[in-house]
C-alpha atoms as a PDB file:
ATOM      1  CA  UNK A   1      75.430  59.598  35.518  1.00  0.00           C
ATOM      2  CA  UNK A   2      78.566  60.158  37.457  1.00  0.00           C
ATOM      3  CA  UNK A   3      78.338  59.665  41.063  1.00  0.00           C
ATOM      4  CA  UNK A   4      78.991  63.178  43.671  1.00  0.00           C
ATOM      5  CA  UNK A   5      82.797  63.421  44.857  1.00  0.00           C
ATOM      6  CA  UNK A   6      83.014  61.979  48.362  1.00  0.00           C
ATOM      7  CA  UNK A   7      83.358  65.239  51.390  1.00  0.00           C
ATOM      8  CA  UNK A   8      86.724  64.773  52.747  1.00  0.00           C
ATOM      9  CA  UNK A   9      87.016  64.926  56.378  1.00  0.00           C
ATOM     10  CA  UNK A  10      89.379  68.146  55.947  1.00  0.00           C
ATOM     11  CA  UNK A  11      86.048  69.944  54.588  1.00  0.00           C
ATOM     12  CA  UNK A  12      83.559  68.512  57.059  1.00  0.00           C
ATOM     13  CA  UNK A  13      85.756  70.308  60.123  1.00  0.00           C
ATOM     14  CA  UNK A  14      85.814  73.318  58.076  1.00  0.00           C
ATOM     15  CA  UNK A  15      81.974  73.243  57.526  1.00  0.00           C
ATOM     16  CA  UNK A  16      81.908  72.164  61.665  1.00  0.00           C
ATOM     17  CA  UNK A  17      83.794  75.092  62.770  1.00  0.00           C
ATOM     18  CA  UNK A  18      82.444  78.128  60.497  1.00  0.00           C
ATOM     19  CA  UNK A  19      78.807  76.514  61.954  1.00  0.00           C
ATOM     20  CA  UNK A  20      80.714  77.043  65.696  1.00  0.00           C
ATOM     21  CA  UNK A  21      81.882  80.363  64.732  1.00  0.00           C
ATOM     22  CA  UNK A  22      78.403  81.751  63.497  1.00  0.00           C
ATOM     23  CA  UNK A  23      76.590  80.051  66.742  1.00  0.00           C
ATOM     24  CA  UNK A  24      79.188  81.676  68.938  1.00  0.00           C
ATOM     25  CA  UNK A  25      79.147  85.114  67.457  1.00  0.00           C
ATOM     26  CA  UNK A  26      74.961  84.633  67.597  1.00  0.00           C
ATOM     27  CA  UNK A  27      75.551  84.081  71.057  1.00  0.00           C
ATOM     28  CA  UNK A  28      77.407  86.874  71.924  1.00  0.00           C
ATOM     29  CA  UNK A  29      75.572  89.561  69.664  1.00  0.00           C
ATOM     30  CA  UNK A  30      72.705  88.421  71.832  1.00  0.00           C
ATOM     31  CA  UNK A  31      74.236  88.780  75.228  1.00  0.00           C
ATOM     32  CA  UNK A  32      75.301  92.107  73.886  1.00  0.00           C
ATOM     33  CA  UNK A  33      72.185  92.983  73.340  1.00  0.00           C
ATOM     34  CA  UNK A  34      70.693  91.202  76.546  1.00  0.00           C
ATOM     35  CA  UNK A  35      73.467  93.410  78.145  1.00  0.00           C
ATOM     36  CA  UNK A  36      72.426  97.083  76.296  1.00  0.00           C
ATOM     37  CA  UNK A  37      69.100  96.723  77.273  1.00  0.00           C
ATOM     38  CA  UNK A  38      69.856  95.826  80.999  1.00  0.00           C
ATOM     39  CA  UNK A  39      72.122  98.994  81.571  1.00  0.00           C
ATOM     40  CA  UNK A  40      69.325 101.302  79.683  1.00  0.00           C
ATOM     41  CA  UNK A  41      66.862  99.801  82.020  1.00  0.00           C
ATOM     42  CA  UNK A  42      69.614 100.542  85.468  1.00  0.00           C
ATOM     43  CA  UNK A  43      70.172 103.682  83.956  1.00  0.00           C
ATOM     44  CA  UNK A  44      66.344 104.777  83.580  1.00  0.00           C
ATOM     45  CA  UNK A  45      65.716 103.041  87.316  1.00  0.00           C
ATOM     46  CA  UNK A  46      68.680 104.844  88.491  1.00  0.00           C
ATOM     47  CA  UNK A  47      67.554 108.027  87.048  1.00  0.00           C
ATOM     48  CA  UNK A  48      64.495 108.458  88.455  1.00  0.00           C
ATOM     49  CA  UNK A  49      65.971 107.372  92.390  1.00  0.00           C
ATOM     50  CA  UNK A  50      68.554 109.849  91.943  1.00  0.00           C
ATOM     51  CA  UNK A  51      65.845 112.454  90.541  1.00  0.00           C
ATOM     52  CA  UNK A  52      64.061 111.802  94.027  1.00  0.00           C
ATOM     53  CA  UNK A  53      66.763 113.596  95.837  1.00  0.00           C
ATOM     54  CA  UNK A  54      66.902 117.206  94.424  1.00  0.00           C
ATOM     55  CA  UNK A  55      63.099 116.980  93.745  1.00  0.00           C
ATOM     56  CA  UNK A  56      62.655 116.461  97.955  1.00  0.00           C
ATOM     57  CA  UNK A  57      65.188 119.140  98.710  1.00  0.00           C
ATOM     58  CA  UNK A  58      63.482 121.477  96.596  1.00  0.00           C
ATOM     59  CA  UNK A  59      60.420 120.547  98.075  1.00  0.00           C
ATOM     60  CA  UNK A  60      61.312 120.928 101.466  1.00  0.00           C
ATOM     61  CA  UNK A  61      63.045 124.766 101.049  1.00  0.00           C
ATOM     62  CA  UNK A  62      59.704 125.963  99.371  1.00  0.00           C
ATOM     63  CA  UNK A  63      57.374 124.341 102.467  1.00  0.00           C
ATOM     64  CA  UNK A  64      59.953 126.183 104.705  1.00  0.00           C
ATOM     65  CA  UNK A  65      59.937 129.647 102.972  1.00  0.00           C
ATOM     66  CA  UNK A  66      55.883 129.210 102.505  1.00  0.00           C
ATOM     67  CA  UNK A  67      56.253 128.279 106.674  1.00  0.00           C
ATOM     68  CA  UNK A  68      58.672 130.813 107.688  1.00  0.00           C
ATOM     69  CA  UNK A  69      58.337 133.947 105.181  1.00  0.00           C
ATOM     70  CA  UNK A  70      54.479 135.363 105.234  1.00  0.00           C
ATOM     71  CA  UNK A  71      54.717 137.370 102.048  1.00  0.00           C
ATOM     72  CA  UNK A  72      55.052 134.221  99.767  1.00  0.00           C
ATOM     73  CA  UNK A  73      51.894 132.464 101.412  1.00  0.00           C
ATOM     74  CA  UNK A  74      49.796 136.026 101.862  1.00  0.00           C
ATOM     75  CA  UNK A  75      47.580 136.771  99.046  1.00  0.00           C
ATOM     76  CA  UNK A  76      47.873 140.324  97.647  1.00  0.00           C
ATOM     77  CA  UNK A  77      45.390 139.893  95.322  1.00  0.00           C
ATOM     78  CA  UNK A  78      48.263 140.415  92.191  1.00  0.00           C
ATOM     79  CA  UNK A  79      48.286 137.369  89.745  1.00  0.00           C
ATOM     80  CA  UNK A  80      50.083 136.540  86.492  1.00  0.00           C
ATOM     81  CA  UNK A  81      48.058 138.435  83.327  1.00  0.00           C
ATOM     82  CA  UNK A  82      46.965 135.157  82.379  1.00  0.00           C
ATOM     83  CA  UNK A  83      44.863 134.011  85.689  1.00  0.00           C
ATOM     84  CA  UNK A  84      41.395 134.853  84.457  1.00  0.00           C
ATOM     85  CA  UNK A  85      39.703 132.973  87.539  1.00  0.00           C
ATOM     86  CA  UNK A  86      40.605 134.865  90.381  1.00  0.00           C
ATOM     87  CA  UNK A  87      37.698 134.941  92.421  1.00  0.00           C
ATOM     88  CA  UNK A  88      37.828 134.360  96.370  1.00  0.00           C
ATOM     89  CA  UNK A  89      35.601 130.798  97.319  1.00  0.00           C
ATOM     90  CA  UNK A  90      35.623 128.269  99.742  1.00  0.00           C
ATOM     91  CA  UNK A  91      33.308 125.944  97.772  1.00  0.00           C
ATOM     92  CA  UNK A  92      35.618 123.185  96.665  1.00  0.00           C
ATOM     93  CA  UNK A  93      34.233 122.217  93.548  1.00  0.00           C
ATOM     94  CA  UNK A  94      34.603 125.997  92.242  1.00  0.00           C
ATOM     95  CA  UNK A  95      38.027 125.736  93.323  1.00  0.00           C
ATOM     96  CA  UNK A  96      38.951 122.941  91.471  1.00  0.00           C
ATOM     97  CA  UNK A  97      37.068 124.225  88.198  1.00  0.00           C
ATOM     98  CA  UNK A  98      38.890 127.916  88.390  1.00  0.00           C
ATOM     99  CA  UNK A  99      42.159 126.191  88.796  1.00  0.00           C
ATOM    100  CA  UNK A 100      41.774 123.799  86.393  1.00  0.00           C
ATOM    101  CA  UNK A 101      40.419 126.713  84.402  1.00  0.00           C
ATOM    102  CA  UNK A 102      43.508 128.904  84.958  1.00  0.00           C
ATOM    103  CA  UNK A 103      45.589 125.810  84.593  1.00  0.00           C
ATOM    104  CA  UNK A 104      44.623 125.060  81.148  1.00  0.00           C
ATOM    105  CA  UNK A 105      44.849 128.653  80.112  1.00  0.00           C
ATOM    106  CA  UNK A 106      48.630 128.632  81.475  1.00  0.00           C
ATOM    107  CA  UNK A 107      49.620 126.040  79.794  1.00  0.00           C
ATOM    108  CA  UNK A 108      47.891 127.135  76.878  1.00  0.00           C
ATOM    109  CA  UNK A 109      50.327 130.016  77.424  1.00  0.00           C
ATOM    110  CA  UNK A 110      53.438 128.913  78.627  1.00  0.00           C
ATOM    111  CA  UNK A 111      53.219 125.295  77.697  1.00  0.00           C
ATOM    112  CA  UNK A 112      52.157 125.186  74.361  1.00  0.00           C
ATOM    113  CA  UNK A 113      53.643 128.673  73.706  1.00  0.00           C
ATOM    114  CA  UNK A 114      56.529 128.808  75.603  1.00  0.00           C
ATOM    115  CA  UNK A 115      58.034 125.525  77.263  1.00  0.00           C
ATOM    116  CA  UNK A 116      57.235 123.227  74.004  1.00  0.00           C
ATOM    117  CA  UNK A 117      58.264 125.853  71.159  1.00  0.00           C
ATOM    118  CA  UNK A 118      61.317 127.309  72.991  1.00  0.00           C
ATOM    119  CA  UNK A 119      62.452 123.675  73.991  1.00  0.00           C
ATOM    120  CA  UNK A 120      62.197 123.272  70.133  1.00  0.00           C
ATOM    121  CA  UNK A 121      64.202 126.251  69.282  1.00  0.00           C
ATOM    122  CA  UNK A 122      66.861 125.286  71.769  1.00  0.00           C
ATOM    123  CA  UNK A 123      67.332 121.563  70.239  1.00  0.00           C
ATOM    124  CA  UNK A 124      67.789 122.535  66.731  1.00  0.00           C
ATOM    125  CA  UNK A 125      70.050 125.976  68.231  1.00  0.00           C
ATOM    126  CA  UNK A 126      72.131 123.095  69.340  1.00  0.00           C
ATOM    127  CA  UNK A 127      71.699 120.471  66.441  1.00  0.00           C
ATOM    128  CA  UNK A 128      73.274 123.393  63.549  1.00  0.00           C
ATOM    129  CA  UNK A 129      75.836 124.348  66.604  1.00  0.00           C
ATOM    130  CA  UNK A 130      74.862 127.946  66.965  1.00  0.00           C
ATOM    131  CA  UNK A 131      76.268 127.274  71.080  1.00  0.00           C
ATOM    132  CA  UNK A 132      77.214 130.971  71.250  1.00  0.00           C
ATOM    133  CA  UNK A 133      73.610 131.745  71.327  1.00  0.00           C
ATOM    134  CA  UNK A 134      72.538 129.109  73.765  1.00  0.00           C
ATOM    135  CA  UNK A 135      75.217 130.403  76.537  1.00  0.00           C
ATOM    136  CA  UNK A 136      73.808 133.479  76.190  1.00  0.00           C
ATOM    137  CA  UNK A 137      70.443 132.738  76.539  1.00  0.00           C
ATOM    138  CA  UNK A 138      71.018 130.329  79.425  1.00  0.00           C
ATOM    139  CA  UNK A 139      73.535 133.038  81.288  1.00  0.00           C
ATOM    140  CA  UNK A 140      70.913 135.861  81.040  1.00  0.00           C
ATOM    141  CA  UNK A 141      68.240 133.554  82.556  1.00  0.00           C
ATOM    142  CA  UNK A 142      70.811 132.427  85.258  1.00  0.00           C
ATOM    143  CA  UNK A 143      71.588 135.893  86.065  1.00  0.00           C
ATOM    144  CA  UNK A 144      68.222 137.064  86.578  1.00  0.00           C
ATOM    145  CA  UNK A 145      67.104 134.273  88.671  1.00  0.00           C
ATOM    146  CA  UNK A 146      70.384 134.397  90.889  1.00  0.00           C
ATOM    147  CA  UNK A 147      70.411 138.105  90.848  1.00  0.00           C
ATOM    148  CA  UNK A 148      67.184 139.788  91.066  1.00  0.00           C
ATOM    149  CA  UNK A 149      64.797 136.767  92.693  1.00  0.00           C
ATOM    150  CA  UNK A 150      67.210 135.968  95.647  1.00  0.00           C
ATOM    151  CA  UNK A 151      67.026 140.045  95.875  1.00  0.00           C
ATOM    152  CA  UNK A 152      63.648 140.052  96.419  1.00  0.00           C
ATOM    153  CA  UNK A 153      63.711 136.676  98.473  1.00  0.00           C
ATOM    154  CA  UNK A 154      66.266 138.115 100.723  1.00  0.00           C
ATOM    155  CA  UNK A 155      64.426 140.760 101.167  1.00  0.00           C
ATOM    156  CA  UNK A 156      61.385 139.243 102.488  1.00  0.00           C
ATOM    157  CA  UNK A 157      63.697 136.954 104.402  1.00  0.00           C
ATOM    158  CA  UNK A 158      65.135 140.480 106.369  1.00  0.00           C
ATOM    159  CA  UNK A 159      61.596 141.856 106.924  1.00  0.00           C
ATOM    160  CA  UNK A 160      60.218 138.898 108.184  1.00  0.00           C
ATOM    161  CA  UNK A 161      63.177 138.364 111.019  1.00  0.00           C
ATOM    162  CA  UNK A 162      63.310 142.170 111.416  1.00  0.00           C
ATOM    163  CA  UNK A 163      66.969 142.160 110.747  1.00  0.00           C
ATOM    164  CA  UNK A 164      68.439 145.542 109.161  1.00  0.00           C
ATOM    165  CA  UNK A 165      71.420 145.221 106.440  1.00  0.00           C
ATOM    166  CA  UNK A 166      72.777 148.223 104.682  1.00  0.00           C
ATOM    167  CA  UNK A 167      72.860 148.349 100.840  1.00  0.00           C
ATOM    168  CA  UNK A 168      77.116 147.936 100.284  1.00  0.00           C
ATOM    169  CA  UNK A 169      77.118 144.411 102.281  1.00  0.00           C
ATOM    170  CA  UNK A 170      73.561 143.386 100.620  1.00  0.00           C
ATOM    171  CA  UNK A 171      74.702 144.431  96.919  1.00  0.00           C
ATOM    172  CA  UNK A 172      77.752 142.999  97.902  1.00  0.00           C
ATOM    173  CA  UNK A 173      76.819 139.251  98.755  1.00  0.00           C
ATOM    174  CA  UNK A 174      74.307 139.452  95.919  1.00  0.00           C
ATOM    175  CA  UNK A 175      77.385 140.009  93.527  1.00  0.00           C
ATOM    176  CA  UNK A 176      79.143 137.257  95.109  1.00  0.00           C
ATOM    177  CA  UNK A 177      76.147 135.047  95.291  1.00  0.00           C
ATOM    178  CA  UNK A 178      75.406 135.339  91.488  1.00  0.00           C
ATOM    179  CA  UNK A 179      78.546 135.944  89.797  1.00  0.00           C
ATOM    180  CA  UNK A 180      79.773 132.062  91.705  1.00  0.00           C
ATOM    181  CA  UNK A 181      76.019 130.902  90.731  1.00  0.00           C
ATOM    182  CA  UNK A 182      77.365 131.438  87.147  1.00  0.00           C
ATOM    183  CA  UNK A 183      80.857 130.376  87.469  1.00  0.00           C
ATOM    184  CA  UNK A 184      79.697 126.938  88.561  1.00  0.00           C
ATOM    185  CA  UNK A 185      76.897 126.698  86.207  1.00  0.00           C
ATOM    186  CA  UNK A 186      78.225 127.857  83.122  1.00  0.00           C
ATOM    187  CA  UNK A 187      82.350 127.036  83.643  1.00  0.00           C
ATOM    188  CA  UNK A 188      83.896 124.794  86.255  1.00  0.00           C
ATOM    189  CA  UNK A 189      83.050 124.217  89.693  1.00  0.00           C
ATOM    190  CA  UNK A 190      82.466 121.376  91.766  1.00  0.00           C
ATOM    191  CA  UNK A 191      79.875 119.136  91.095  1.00  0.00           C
ATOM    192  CA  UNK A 192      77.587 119.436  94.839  1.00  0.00           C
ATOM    193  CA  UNK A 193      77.825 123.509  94.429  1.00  0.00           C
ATOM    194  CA  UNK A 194      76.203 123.284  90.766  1.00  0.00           C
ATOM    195  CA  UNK A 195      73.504 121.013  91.785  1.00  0.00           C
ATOM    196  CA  UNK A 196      72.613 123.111  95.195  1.00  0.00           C
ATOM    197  CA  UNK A 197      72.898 126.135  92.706  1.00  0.00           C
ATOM    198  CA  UNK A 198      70.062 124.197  90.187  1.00  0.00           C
ATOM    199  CA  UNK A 199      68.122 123.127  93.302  1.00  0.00           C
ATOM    200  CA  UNK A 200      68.000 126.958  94.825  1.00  0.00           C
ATOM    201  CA  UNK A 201      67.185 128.427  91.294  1.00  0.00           C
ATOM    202  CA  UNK A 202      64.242 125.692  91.366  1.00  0.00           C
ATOM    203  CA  UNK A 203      62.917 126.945  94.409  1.00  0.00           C
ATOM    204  CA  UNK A 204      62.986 130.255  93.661  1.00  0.00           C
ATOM    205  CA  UNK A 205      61.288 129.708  90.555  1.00  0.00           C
ATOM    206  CA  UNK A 206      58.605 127.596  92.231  1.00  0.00           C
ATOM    207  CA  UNK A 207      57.764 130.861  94.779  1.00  0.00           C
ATOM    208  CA  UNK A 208      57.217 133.046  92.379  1.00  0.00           C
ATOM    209  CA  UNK A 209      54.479 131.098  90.736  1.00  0.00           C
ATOM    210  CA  UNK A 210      52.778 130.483  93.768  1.00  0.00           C
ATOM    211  CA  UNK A 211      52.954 133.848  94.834  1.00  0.00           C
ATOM    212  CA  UNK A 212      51.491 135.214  91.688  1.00  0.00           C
ATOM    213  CA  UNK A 213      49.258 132.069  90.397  1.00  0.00           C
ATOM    214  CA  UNK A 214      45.978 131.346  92.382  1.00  0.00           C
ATOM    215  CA  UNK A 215      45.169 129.094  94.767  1.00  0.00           C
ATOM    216  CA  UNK A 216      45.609 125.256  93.484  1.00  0.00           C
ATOM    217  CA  UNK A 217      46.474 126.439  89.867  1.00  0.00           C
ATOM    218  CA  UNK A 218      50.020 126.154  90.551  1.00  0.00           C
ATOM    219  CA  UNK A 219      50.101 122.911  91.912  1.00  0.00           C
ATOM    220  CA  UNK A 220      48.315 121.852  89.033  1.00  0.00           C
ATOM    221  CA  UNK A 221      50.525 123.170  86.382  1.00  0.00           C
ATOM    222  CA  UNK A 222      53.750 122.184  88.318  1.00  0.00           C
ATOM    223  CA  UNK A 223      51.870 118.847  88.148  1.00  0.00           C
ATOM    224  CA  UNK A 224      51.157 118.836  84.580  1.00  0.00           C
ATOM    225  CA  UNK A 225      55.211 120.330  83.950  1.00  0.00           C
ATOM    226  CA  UNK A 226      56.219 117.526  85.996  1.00  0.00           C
ATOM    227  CA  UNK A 227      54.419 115.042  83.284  1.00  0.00           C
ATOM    228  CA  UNK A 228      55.958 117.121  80.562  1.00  0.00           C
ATOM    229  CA  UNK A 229      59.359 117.048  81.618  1.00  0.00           C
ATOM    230  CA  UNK A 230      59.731 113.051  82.574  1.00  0.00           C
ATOM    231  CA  UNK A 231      58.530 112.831  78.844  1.00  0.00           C
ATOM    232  CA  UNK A 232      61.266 115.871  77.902  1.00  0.00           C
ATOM    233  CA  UNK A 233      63.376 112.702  79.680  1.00  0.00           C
ATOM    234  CA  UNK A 234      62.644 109.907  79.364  1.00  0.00           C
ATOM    235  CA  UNK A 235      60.636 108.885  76.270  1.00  0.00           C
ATOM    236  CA  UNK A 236      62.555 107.512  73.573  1.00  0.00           C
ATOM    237  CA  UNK A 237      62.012 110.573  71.289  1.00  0.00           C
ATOM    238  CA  UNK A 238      61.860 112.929  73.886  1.00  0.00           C
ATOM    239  CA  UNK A 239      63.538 116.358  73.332  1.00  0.00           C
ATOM    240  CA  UNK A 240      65.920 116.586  76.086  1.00  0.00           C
ATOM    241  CA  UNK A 241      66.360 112.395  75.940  1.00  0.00           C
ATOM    242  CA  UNK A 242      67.414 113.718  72.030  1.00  0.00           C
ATOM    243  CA  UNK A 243      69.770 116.162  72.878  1.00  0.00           C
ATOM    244  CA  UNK A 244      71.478 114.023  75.126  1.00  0.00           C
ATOM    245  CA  UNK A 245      72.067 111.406  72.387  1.00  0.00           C
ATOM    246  CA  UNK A 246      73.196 114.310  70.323  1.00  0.00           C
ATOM    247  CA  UNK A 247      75.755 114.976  72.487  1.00  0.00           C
ATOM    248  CA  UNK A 248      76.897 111.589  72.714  1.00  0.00           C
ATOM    249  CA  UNK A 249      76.962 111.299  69.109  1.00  0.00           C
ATOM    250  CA  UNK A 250      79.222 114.687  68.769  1.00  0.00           C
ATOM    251  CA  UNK A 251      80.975 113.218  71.924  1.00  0.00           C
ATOM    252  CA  UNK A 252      80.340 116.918  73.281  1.00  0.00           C
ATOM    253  CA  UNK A 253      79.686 117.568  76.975  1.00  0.00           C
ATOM    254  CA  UNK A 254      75.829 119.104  77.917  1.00  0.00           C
ATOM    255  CA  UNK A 255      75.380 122.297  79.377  1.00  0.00           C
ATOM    256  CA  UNK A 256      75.478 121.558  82.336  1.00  0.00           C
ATOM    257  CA  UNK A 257      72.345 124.613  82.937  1.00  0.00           C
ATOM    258  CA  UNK A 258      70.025 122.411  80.737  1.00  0.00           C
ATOM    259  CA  UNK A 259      70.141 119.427  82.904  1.00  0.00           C
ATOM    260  CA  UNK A 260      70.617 118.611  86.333  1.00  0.00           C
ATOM    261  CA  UNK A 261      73.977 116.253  86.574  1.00  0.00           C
ATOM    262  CA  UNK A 262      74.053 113.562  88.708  1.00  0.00           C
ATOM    263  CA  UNK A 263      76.328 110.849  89.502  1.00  0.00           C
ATOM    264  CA  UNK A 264      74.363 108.502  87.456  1.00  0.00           C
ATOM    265  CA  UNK A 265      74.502 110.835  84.358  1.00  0.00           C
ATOM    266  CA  UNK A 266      78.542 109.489  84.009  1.00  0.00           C
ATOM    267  CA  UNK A 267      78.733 106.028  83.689  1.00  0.00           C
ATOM    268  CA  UNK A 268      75.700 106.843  80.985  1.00  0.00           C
ATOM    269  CA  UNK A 269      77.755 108.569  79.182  1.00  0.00           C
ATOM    270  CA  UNK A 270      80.699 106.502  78.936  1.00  0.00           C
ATOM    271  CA  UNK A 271      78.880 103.784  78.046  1.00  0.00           C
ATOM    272  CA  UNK A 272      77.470 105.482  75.571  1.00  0.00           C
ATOM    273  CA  UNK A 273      81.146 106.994  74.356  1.00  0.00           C
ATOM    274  CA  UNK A 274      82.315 103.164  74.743  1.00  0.00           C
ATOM    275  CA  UNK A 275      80.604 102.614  71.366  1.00  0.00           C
ATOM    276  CA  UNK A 276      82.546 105.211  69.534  1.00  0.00           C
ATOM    277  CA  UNK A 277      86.032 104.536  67.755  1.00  0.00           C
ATOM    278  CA  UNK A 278      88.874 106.066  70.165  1.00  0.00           C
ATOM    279  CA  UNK A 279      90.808 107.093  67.051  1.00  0.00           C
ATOM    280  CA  UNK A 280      87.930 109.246  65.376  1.00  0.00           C
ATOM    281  CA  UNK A 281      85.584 110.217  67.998  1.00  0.00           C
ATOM    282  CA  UNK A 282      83.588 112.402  66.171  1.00  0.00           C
ATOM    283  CA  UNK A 283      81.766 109.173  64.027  1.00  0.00           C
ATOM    284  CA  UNK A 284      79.968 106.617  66.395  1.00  0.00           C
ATOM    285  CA  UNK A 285      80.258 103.186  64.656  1.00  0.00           C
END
């Protein structure tokens, strides 16, 4: 039997350094991903800090309207169609049942019905591009909030303080009011106006329902939307977490009326655009 060809040593280095080249490129594919995961994790920690801040402003104009206005704190006795347990009690334990009664049959409602399907609708409205149709839902939901809730907040506000406008300046500012509501919203406009715009439209939304939802029902389905909305966020395959990775994939910008921008939202999405080839950057790699 003939005996195996010695290995040169010109073969051994080149063995040696393809072995170095695999171990470094291991290395680094790790650190990349060592890297990836720590920026999702800043980002998600980030998120929710920044979150705090509109969330507490909010929070703070709707305990001053409730403090200052009467007629969002005074109980007319006119709910929401879909209140069945109305019923004046001071026994605590029937309190918490009706609400949790009326809760369940709101989000039966609204939740289930409204929130979850529409938030559906709107995802794949956006996934087949149909964007035309999403302005125009988002503008004529803008312009009602903007327009005819700040009407009737403002007038509360003028009743409460006894202070007497006339119908040309009032129709006036509310013009105004809405029409730069939109402009910042829905076009250009600096960044702080759009998010005090958001953070107003939030409030507004949140006196409605507790003028017209009962006592402890509302803060137990703005509790339960809460829950609904960090997973909208933040789970993995959550539906606004998805269409903000479809935008990133289309390298398209969000509407800005879907979610509220922060400072953190930016370096997100450049690092998520840093993963896309600068000379086609329609296809991700």
């Amino acid at each position: 039997m003939g005996s195996r060809p010695p290995v040169s040593s010109i073969e051994l280095e080149d063995i040696s350094a393809e072995r170095s080249q695999r171990n470094v490129e291991s290395r680094r594919s790790r650190s990349q991903r060592h890297d990836d995961k720590e920026k999702e994790l800043k980002y998600g920690a980030a998120h929710v800090i920044r979150l705090f801040v509109p969330v507490s402003l909010c929070m703070a104009m709707v305990i001053f309207t409730m403090n200052t206005i009467g007629y969002f704190s005074r109980d007319d006795g006119v709910y929401l169609i879909y209140t069945p347990f109305t019923q004046h009690t001071e026994n605590t334990t029937e309190l918490l049942v009706m609400s949790v009664g009326n809760a369940l049959t709101v989000l039966a409602v609204t939740v289930l019905a409204v929130v979850v399907v529409m938030t559906g609708i709107l995802i794949m409205l956006y996934y087949f591009r149909f964007y035309k149709v999403i302005h125009g839902w988002l503008l004529l939901s803008s312009v009602l909030l903007l327009s005819l809730f700040t009407t009737m907040y403002l007038q509360e506000l003028f009743k409460n303080f006894n202070t007497t406008i006339d119908y040309i300046t009032f129709g006036f500012f509310i013009w105004n009011f809405a029409a730069l509501g939109i402009l910042c919203i829905h076009w250009k406009g600096p960044l702080l106006l759009q998010q005090t715009y958001l953070i107003v439209m939030s409030a507004l939304m949140a006196l409605v329902l507790i003028k017209y939802l009962p006592d402890w029902t509302v803060w137990t389905v703005l509790g339960v939307l809460s829950i609904w909305d960090l997973i909208a966020v933040l789970c993995p395959h959550g539906p606004l977490r998805m269409l903000v990775e479809t935008a990133q994939k289309r390298n398209e910008p969000i509407f800005p009326a879907l979610i509220y921008s922060s400072a953190v939202l930016y370096p997100y999405v450049i690092f998520g655009a840093s993963h896309t080839d600068p000379n086609n950057p329609k296809k991700p790699k």
